[in-house]
PDB file of N, CA and C in Angstrom:
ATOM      1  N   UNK A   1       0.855  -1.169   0.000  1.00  0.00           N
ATOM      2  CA  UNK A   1       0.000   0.000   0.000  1.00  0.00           C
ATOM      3  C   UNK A   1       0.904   1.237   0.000  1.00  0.00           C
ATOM      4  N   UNK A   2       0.596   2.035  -0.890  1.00  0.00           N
ATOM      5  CA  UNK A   2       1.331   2.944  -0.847  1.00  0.00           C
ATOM      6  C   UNK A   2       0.977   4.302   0.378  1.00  0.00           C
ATOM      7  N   UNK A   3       1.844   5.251   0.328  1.00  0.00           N
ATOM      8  CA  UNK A   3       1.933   5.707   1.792  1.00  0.00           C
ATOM      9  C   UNK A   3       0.454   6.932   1.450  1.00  0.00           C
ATOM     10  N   UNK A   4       0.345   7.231   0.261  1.00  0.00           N
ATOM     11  CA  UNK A   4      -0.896   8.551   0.068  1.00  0.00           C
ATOM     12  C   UNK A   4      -1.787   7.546   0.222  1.00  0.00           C
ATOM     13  N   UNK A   5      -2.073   6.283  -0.185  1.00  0.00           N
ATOM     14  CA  UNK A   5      -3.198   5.189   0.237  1.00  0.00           C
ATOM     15  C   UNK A   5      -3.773   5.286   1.658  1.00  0.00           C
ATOM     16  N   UNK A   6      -2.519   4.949   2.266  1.00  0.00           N
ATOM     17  CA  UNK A   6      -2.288   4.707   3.818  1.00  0.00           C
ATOM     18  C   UNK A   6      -2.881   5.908   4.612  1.00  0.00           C
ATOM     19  N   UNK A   7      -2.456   6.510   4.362  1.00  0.00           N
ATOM     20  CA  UNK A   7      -2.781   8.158   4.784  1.00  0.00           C
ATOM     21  C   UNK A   7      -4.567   8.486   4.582  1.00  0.00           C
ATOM     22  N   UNK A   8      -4.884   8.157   3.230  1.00  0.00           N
ATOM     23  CA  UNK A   8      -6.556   8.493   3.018  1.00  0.00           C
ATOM     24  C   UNK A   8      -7.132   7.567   3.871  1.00  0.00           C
ATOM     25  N   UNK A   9      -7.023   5.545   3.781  1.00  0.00           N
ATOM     26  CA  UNK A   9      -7.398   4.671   4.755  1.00  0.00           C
ATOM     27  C   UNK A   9      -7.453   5.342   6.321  1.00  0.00           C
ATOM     28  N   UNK A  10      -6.549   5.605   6.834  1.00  0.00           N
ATOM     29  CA  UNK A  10      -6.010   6.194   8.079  1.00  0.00           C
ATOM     30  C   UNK A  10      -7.192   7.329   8.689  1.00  0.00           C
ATOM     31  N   UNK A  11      -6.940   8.567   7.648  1.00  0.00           N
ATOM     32  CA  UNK A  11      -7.699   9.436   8.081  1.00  0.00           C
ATOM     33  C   UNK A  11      -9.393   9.312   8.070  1.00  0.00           C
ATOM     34  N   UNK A  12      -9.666   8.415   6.752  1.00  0.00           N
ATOM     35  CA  UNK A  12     -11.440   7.687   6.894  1.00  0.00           C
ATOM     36  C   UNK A  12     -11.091   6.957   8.055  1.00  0.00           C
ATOM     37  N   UNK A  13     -10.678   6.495   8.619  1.00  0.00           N
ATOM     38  CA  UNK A  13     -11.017   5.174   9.896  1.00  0.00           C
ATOM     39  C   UNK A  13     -10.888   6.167  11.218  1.00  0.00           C
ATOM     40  N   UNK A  14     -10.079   7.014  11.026  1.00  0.00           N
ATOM     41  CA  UNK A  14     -10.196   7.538  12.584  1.00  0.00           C
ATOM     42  C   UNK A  14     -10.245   9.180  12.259  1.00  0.00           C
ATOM     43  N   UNK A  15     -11.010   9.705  11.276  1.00  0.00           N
ATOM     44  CA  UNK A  15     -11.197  11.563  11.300  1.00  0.00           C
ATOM     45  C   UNK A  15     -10.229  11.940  11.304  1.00  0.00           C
ATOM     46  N   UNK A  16      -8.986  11.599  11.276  1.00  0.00           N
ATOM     47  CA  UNK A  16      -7.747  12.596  11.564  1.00  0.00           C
ATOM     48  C   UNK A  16      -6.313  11.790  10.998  1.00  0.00           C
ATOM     49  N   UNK A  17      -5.382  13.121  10.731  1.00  0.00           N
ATOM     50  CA  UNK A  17      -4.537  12.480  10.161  1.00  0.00           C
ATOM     51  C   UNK A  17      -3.575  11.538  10.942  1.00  0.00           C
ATOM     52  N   UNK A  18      -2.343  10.386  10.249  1.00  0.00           N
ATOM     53  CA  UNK A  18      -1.779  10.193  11.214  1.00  0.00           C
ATOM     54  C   UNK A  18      -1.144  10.937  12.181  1.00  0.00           C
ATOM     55  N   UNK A  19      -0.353  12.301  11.569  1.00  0.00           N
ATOM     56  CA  UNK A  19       0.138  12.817  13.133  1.00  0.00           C
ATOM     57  C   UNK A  19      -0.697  13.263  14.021  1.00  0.00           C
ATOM     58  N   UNK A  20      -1.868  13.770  13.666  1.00  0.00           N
ATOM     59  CA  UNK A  20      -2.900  14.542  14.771  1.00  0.00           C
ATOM     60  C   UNK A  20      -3.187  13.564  15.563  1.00  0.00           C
ATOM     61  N   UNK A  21      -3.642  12.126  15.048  1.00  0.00           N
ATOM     62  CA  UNK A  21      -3.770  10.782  15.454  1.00  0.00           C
ATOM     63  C   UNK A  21      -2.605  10.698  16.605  1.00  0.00           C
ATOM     64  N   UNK A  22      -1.035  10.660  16.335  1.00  0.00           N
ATOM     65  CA  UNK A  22      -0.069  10.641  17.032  1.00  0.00           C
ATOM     66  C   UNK A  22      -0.195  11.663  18.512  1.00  0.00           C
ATOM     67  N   UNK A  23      -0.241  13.087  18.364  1.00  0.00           N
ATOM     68  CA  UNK A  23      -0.173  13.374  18.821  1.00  0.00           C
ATOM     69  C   UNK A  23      -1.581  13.591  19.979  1.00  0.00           C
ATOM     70  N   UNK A  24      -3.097  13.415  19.807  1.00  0.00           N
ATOM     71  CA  UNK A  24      -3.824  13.020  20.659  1.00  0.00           C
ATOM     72  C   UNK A  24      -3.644  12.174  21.529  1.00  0.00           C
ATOM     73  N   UNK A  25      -2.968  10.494  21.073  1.00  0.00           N
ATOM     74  CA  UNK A  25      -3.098   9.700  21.932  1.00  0.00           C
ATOM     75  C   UNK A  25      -1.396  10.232  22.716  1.00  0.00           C
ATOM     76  N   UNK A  26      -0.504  11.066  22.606  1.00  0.00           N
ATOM     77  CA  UNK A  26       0.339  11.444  23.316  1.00  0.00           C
ATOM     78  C   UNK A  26      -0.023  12.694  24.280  1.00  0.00           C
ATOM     79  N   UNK A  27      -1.477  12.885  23.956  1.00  0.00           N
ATOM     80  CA  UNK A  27      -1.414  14.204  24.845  1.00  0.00           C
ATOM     81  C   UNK A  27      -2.812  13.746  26.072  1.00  0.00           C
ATOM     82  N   UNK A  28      -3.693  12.022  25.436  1.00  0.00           N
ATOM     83  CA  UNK A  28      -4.373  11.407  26.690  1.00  0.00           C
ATOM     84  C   UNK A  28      -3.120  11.148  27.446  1.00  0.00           C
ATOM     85  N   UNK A  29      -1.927  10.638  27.050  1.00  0.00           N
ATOM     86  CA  UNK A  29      -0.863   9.579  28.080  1.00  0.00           C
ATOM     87  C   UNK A  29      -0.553  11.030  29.002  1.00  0.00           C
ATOM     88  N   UNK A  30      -0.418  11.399  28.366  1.00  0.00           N
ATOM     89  CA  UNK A  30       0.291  13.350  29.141  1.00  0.00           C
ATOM     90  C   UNK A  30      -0.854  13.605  30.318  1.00  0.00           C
ATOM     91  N   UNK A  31      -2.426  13.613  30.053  1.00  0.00           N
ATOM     92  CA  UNK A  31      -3.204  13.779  30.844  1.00  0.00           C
ATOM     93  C   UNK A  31      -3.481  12.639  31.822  1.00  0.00           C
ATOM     94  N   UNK A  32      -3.337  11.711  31.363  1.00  0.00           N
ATOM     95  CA  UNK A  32      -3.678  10.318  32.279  1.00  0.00           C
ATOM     96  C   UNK A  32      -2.032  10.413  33.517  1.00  0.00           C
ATOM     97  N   UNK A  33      -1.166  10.677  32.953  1.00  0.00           N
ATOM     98  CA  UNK A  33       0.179  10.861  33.884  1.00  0.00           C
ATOM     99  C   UNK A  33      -0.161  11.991  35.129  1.00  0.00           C
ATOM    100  N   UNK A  34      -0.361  12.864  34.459  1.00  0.00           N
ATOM    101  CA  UNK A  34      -0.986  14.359  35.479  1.00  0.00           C
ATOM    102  C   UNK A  34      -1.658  14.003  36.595  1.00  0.00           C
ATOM    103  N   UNK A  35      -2.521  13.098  35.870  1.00  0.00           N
ATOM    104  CA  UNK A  35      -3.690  13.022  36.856  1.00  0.00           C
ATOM    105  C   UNK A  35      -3.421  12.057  37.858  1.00  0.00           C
ATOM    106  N   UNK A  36      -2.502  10.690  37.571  1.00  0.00           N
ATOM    107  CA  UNK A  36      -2.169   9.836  38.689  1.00  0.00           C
ATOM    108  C   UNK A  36      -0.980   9.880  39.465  1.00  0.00           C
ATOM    109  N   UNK A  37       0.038  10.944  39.113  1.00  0.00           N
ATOM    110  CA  UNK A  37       0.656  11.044  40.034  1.00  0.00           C
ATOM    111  C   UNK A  37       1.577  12.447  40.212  1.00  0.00           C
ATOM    112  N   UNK A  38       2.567  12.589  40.880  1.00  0.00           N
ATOM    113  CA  UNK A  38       2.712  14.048  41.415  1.00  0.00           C
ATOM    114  C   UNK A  38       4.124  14.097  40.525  1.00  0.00           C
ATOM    115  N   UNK A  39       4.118  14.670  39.285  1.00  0.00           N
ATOM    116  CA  UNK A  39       5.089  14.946  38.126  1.00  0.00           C
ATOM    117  C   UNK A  39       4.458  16.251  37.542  1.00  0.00           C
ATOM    118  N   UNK A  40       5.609  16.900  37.289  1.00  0.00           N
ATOM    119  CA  UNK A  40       5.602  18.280  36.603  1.00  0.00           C
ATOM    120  C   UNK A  40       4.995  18.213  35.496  1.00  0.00           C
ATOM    121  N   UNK A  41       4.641  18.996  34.635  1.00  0.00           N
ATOM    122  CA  UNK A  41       4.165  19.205  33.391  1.00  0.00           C
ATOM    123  C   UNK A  41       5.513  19.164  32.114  1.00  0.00           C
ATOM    124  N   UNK A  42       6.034  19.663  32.543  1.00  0.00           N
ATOM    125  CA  UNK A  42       7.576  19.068  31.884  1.00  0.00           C
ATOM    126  C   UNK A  42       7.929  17.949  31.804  1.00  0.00           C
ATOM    127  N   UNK A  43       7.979  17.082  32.695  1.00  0.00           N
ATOM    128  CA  UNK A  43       8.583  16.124  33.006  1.00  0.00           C
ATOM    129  C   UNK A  43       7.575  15.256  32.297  1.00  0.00           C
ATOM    130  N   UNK A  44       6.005  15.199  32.277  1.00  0.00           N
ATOM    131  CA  UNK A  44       5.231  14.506  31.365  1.00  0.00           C
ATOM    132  C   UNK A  44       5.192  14.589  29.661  1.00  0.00           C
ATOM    133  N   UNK A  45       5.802  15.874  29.751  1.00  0.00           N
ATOM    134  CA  UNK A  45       6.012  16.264  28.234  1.00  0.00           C
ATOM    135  C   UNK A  45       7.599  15.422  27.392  1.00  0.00           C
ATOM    136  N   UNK A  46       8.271  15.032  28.508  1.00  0.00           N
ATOM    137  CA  UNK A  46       9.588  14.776  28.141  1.00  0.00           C
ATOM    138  C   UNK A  46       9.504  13.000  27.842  1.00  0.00           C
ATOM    139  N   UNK A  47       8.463  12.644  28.933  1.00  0.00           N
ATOM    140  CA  UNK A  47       7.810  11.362  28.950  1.00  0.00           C
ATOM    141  C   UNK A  47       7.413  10.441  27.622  1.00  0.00           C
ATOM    142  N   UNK A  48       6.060  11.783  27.101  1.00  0.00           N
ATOM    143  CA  UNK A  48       5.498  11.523  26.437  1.00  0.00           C
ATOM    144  C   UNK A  48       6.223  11.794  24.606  1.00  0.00           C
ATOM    145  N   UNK A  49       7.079  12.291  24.741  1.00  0.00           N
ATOM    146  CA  UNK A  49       8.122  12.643  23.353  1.00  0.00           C
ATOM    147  C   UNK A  49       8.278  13.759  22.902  1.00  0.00           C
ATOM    148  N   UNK A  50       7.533  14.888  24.019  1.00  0.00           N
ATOM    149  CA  UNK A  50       8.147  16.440  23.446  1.00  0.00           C
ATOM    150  C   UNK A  50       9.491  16.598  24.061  1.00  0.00           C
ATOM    151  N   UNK A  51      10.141  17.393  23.121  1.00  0.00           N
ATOM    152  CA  UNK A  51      11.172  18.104  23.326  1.00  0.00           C
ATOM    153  C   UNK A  51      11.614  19.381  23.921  1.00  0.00           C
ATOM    154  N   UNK A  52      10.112  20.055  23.993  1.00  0.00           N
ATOM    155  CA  UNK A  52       9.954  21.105  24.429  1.00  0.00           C
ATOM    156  C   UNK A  52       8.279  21.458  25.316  1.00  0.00           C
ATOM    157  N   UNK A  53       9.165  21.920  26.311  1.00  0.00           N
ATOM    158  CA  UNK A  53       7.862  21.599  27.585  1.00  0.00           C
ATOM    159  C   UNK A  53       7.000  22.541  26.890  1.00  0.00           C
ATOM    160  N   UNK A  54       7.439  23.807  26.191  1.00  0.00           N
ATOM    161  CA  UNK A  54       6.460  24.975  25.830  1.00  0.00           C
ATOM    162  C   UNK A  54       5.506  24.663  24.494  1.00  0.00           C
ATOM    163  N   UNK A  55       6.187  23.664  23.535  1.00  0.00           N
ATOM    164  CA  UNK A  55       5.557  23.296  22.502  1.00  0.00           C
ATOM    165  C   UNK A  55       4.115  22.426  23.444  1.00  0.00           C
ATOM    166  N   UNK A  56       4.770  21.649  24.343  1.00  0.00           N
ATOM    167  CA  UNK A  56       3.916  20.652  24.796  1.00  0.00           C
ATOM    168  C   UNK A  56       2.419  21.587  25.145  1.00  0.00           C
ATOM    169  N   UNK A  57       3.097  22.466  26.570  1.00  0.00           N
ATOM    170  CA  UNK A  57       1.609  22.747  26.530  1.00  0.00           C
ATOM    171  C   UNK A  57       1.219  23.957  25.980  1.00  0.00           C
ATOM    172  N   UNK A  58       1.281  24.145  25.224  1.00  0.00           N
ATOM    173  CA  UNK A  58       0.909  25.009  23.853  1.00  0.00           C
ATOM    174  C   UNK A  58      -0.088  24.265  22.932  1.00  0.00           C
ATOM    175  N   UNK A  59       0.471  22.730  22.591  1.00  0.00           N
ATOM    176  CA  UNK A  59      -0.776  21.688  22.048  1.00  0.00           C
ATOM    177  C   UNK A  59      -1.389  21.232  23.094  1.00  0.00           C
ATOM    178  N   UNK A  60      -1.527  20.738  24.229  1.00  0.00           N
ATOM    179  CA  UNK A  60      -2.190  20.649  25.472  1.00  0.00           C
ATOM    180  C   UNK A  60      -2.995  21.622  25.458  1.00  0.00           C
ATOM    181  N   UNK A  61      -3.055  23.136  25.923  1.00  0.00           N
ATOM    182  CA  UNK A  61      -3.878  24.142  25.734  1.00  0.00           C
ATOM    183  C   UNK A  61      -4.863  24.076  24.754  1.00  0.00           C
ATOM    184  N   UNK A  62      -4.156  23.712  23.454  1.00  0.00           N
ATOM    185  CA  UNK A  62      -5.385  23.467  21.625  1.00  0.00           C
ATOM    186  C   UNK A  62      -6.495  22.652  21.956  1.00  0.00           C
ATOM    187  N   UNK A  63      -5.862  21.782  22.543  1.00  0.00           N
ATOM    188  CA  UNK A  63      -6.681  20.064  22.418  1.00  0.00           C
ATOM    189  C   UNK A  63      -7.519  20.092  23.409  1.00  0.00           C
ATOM    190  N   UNK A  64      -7.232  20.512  24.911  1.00  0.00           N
ATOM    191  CA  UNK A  64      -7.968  20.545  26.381  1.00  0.00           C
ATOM    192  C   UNK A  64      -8.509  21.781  26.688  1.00  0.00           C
ATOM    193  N   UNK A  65      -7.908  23.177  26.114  1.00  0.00           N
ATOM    194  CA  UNK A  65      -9.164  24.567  26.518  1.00  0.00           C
ATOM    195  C   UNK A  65      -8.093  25.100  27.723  1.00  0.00           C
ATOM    196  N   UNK A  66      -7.642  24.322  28.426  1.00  0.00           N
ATOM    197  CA  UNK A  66      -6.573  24.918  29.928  1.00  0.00           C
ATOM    198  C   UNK A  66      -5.410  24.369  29.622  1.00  0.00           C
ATOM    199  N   UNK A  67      -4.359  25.448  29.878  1.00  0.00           N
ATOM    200  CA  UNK A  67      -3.058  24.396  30.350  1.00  0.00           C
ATOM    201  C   UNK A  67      -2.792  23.704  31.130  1.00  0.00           C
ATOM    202  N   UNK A  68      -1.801  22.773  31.063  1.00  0.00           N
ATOM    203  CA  UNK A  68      -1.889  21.577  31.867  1.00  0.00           C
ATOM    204  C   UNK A  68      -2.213  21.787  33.315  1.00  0.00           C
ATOM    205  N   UNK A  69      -1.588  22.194  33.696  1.00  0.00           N
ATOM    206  CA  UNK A  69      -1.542  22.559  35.405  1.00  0.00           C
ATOM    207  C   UNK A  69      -3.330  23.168  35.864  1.00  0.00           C
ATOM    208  N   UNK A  70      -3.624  23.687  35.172  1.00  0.00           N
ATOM    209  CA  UNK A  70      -4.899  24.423  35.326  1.00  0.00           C
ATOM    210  C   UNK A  70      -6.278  23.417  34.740  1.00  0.00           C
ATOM    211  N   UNK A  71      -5.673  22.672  33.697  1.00  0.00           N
ATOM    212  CA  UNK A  71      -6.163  21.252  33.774  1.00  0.00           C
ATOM    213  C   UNK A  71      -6.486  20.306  34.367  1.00  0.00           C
ATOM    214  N   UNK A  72      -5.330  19.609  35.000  1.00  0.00           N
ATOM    215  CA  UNK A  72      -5.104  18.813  36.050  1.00  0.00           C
ATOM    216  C   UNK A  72      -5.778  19.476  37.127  1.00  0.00           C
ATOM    217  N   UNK A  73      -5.544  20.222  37.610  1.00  0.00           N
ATOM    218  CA  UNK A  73      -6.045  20.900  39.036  1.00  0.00           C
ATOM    219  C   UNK A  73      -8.089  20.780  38.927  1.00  0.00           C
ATOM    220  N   UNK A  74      -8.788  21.581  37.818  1.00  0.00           N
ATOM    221  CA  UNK A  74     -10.013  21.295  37.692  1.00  0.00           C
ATOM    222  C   UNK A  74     -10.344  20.050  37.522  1.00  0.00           C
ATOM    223  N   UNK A  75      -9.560  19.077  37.032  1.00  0.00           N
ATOM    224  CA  UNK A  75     -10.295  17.558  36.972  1.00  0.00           C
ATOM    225  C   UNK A  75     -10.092  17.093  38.134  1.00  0.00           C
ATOM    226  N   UNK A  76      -9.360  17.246  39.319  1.00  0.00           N
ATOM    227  CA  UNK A  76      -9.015  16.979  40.797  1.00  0.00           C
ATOM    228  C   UNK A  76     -10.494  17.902  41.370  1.00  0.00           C
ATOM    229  N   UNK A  77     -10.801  18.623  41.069  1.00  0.00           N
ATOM    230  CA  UNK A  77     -11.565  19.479  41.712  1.00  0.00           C
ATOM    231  C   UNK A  77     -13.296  18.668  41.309  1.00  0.00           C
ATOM    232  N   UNK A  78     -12.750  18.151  40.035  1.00  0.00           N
ATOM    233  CA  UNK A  78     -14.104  17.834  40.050  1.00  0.00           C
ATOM    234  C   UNK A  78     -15.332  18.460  39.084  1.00  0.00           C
ATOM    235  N   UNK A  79     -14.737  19.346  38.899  1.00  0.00           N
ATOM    236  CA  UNK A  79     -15.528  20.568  37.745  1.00  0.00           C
ATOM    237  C   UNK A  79     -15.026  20.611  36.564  1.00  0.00           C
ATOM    238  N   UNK A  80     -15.951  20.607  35.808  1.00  0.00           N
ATOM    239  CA  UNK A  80     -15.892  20.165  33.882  1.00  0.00           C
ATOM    240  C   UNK A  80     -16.339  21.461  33.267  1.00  0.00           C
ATOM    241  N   UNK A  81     -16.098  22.196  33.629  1.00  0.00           N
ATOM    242  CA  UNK A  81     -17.044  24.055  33.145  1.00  0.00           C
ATOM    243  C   UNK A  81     -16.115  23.901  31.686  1.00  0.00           C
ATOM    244  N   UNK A  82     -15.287  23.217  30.958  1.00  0.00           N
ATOM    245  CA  UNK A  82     -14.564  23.513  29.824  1.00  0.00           C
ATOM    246  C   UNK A  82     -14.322  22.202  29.341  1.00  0.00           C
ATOM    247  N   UNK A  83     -14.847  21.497  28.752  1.00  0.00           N
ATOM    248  CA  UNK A  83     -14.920  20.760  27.799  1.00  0.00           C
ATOM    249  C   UNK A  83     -13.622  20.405  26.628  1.00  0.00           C
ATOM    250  N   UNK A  84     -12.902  18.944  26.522  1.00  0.00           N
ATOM    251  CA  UNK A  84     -11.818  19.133  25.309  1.00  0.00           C
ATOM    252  C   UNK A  84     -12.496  19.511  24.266  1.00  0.00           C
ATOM    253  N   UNK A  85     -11.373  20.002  23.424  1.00  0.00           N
ATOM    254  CA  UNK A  85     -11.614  20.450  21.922  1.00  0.00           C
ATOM    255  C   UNK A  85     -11.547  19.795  21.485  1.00  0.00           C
ATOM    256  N   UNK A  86     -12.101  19.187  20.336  1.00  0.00           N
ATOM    257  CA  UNK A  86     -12.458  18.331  18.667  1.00  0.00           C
ATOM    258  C   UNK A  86     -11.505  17.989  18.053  1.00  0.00           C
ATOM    259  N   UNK A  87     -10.779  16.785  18.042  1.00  0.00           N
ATOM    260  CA  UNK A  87      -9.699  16.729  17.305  1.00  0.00           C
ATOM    261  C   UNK A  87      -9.680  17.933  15.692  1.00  0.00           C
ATOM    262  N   UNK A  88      -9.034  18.571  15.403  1.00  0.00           N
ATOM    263  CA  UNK A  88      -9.349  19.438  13.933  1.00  0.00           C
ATOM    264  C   UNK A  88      -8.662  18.474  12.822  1.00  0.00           C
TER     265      UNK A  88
END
């Protein structure tokens, strides 16, 4: 299969391309880390394969509405007043 094949298959089966694909399920592992234990936002970003804590939550912010920390903290709290964003 060639790779423009792969790519159209890909994006019909799951709405999104492979990297957006990539980088969602790297930014649940980023949120699922936050949330179970007591690690920086850096340190989950370095985890999860950014290189740069600021890129990280810069796409964190796109995808979730809060940055991480302000993230994490309302889902501890319990309150959902902001909703994730739509994979684009």
């Amino acid at each position: 299969m060639s790779p423009a094949t792969l790519h159209r298959h890909f994006t019909a089966a799951t709405g999104m391309s492979p990297l957006r694909y990539q980088k969602h399920l790297r930014l649940l592992s980023a949120r699922r880390q936050l949330l179970a234990g007591d690690v920086t936002a850096a340190q989950v970003a370095h985890t999860v394969g950014y290189t740069s804590a600021t890129q990280f939550s810069r796409e964190y912010r796109a995808f979730y509405g809060l940055p991480p920390v302000r993230d994490i903290t309302r889902l501890r709290a319990g309150t959902t007043s902001t909703a994730p964003a739509p994979p684009s």
